[in-house]
N, C-alpha and C. Protein backbone atom coordinates (compact mmCIF):
# COMPACT_ATOMS: atom_id res chain seq x y z
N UNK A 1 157.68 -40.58 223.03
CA UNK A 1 157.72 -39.82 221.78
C UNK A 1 156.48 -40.16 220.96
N UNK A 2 155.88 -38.98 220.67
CA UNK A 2 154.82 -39.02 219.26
C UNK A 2 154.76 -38.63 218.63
N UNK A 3 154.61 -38.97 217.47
CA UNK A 3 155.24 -38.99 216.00
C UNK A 3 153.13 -38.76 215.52
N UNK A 4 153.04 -37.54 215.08
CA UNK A 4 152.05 -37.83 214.24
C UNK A 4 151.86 -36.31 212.34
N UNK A 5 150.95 -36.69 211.64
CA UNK A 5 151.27 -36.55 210.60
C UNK A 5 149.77 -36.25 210.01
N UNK A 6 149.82 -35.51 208.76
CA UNK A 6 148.56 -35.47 207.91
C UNK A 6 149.08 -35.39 206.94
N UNK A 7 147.89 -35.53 205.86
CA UNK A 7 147.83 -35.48 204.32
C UNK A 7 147.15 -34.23 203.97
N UNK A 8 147.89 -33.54 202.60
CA UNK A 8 147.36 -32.83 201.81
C UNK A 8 147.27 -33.18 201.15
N UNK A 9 146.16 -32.95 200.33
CA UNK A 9 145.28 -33.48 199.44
C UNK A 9 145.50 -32.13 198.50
N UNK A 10 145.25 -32.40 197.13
CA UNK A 10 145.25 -31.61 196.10
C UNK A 10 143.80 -30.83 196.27
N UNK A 11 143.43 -29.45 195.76
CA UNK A 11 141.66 -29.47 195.88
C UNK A 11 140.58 -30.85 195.11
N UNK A 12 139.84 -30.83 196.51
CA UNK A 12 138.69 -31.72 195.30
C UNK A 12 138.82 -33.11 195.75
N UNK A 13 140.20 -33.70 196.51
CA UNK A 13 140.75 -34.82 196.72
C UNK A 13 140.84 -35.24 198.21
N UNK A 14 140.34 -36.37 198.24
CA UNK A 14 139.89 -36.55 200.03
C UNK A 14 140.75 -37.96 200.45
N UNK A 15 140.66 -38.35 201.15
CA UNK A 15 141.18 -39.64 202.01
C UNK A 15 142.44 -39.54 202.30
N UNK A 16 142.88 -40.86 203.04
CA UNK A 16 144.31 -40.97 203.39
C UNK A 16 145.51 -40.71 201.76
N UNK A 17 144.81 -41.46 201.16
CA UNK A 17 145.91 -41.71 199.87
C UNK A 17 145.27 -40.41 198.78
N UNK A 18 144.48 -39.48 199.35
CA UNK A 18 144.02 -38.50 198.11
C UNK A 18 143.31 -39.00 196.82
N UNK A 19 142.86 -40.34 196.90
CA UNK A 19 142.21 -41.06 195.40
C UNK A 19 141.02 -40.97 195.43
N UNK A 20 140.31 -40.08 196.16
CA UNK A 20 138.71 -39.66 196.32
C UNK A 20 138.43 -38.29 195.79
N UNK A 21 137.98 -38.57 194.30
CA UNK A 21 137.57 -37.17 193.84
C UNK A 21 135.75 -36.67 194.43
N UNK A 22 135.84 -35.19 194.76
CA UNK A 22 134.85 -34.87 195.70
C UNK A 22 134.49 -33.60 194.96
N UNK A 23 133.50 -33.28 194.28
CA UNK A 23 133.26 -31.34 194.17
C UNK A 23 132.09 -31.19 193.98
N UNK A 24 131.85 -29.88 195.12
CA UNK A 24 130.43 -29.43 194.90
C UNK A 24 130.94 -27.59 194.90
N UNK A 25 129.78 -27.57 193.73
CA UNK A 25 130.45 -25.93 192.95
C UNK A 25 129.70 -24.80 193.55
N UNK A 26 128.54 -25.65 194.57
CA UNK A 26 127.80 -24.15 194.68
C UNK A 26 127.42 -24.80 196.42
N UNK A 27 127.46 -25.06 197.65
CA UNK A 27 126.97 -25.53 198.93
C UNK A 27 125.81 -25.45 199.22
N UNK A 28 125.56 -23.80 199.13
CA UNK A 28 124.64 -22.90 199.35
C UNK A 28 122.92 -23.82 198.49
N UNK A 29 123.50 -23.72 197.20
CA UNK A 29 122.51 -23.93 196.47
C UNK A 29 122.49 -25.72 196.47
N UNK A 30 123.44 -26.35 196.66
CA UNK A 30 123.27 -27.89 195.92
C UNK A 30 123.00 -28.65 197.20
N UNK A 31 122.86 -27.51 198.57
CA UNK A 31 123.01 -28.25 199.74
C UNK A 31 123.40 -29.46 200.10
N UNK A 32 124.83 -29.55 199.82
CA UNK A 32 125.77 -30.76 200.17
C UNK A 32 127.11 -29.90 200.03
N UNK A 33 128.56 -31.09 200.90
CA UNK A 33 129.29 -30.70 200.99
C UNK A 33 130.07 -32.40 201.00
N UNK A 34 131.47 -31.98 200.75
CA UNK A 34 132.38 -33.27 201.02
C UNK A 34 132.55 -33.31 201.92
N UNK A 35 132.43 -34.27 202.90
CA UNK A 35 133.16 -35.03 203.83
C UNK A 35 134.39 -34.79 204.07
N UNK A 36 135.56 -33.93 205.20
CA UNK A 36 136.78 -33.45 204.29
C UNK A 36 137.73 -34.97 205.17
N UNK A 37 136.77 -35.93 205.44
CA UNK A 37 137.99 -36.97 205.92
C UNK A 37 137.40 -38.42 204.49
N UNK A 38 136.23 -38.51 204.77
CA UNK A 38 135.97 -39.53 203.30
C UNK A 38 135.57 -39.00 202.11
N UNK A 39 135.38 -37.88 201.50
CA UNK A 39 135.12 -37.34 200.14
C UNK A 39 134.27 -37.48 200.12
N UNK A 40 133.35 -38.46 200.61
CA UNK A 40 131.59 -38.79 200.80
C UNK A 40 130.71 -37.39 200.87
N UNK A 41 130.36 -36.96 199.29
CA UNK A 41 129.04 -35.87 199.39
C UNK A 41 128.18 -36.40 200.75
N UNK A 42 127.66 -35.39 201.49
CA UNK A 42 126.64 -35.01 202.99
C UNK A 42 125.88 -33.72 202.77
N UNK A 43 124.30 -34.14 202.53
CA UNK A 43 123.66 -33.35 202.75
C UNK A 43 123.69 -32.26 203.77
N UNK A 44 123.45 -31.39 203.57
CA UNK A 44 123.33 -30.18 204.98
C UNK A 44 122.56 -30.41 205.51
N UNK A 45 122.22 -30.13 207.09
CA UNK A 45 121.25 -29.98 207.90
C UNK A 45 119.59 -29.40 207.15
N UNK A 46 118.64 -30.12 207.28
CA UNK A 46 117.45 -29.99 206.63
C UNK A 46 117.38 -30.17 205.18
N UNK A 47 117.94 -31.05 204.27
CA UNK A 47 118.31 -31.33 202.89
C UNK A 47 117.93 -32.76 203.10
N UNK A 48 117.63 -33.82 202.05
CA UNK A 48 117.87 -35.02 202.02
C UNK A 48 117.48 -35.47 200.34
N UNK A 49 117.91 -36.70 200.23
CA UNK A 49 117.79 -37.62 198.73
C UNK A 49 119.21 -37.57 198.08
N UNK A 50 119.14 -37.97 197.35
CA UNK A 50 120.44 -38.63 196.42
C UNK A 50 121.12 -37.49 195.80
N UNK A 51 120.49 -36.19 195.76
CA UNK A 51 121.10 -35.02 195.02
C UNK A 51 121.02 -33.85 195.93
N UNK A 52 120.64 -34.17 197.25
CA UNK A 52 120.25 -33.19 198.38
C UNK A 52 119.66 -32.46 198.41
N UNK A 53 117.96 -32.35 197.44
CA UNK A 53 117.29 -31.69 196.61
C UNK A 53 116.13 -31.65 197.23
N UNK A 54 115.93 -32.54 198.28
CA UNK A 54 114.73 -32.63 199.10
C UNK A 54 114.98 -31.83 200.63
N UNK A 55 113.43 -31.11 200.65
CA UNK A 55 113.53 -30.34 201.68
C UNK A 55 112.80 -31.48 202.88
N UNK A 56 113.86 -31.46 204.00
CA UNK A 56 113.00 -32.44 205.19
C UNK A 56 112.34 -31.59 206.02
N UNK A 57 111.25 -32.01 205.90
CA UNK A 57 110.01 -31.65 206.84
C UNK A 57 110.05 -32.01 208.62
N UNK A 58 110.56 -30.91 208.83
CA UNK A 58 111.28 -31.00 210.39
C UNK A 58 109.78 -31.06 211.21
N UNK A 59 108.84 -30.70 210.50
CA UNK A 59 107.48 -30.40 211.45
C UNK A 59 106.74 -31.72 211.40
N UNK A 60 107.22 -32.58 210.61
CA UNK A 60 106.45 -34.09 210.80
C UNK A 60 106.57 -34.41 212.47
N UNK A 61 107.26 -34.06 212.79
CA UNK A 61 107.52 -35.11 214.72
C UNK A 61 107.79 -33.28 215.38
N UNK A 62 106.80 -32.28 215.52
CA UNK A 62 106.46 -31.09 215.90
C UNK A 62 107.72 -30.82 216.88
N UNK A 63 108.46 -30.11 216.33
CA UNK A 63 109.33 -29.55 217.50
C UNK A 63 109.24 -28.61 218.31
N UNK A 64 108.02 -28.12 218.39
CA UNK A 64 107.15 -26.79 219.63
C UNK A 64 107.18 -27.33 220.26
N UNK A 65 107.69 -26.53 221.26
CA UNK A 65 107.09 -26.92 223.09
C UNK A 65 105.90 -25.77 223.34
N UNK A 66 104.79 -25.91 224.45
CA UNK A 66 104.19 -25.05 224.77
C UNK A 66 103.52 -24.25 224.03
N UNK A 67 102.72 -24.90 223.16
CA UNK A 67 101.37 -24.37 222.32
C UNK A 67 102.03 -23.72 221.10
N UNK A 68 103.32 -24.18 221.30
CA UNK A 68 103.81 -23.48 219.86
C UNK A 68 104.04 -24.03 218.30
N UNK A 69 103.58 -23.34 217.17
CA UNK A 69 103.01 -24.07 215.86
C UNK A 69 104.53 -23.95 215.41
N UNK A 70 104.68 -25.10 214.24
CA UNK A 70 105.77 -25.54 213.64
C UNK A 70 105.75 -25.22 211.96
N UNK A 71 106.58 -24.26 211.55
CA UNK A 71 106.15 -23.46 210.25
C UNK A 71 107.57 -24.01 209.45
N UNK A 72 107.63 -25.09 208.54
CA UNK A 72 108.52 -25.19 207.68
C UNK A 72 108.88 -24.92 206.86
N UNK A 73 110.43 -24.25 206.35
CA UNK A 73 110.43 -23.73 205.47
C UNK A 73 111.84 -24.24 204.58
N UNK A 74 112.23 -23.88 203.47
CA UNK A 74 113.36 -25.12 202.92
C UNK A 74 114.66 -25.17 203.79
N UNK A 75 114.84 -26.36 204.07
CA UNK A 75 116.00 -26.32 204.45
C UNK A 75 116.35 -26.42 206.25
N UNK A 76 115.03 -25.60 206.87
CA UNK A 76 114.54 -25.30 208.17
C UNK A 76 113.94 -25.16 208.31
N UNK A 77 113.22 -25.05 209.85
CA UNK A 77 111.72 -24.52 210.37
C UNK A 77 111.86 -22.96 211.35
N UNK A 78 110.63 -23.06 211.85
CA UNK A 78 110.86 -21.78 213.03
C UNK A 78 109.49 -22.26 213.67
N UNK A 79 109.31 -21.97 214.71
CA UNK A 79 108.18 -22.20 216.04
C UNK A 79 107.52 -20.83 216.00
N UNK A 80 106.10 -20.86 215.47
CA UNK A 80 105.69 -19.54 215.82
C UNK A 80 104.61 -19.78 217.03
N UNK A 81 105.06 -18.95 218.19
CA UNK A 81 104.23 -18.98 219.80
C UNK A 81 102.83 -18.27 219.56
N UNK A 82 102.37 -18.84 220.64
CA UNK A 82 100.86 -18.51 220.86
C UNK A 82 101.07 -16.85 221.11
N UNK A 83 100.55 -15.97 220.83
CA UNK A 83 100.27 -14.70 221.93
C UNK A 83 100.41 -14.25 222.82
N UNK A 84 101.04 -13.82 223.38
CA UNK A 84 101.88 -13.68 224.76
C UNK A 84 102.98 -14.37 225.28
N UNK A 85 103.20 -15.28 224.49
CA UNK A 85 104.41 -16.26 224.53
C UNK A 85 105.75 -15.70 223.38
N UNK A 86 107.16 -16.10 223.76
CA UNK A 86 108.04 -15.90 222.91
C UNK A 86 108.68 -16.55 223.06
N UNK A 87 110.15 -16.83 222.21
CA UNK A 87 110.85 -17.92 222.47
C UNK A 87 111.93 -18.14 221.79
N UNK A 88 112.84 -18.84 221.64
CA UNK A 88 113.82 -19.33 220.60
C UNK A 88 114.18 -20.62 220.42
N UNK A 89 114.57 -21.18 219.42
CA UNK A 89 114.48 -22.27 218.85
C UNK A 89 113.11 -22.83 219.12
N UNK A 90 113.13 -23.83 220.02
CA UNK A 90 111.65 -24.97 220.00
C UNK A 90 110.93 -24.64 221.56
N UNK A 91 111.03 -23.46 222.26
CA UNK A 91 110.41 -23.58 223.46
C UNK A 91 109.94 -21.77 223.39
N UNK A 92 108.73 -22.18 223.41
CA UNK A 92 107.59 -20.55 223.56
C UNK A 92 107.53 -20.35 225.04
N UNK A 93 108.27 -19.60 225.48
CA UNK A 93 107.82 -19.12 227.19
C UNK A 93 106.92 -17.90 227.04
N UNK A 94 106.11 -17.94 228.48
CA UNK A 94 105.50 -16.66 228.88
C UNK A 94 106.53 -15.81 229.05
């Protein structure tokens, strides 16, 4: 026999015991979100700093494969290929 169980949490309220107040009013814009198991604000993918206000520069360590340039932009990048090459995400094929 297994016996298992969760918590609801009120909105806004995270952890086992619900005593973790958590709110972000806009995602989109404040790029962060709660944690929905520790209430712990988490930057989004390509965000960073203490208010998630910084855009990370994904093109410092070039993620092109195959002659392809690394164009950053907030939040994300994109690989633009050489000329005759195309591609998606980080690899420009002929």
């Amino acid at each position: 026999l297994t016996v298992s169980f969760g918590v609801n949490c009120e909105p806004d309220y995270y952890s086992q015991s619900c005593d973790v107040y958590c709110r972000v009013d806009n995602v989109f814009s404040d790029h962060r979100f709660c944690n929905t198991s520790s209430g712990v604000k988490q930057c989004l993918p390509g965000w960073s700093g203490s208010d998630c206000q910084a855009d990370v520069n994904e093109c410092e360590n070039p993620p092109c494969q195959n002659g392809g340039t690394c164009v950053n932009r907030p939040g994300t990048f994109f690989c633009s290929c050489l000329m005759g090459t195309q591609g998606l995400f980080h690899f420009c094929l002929m």
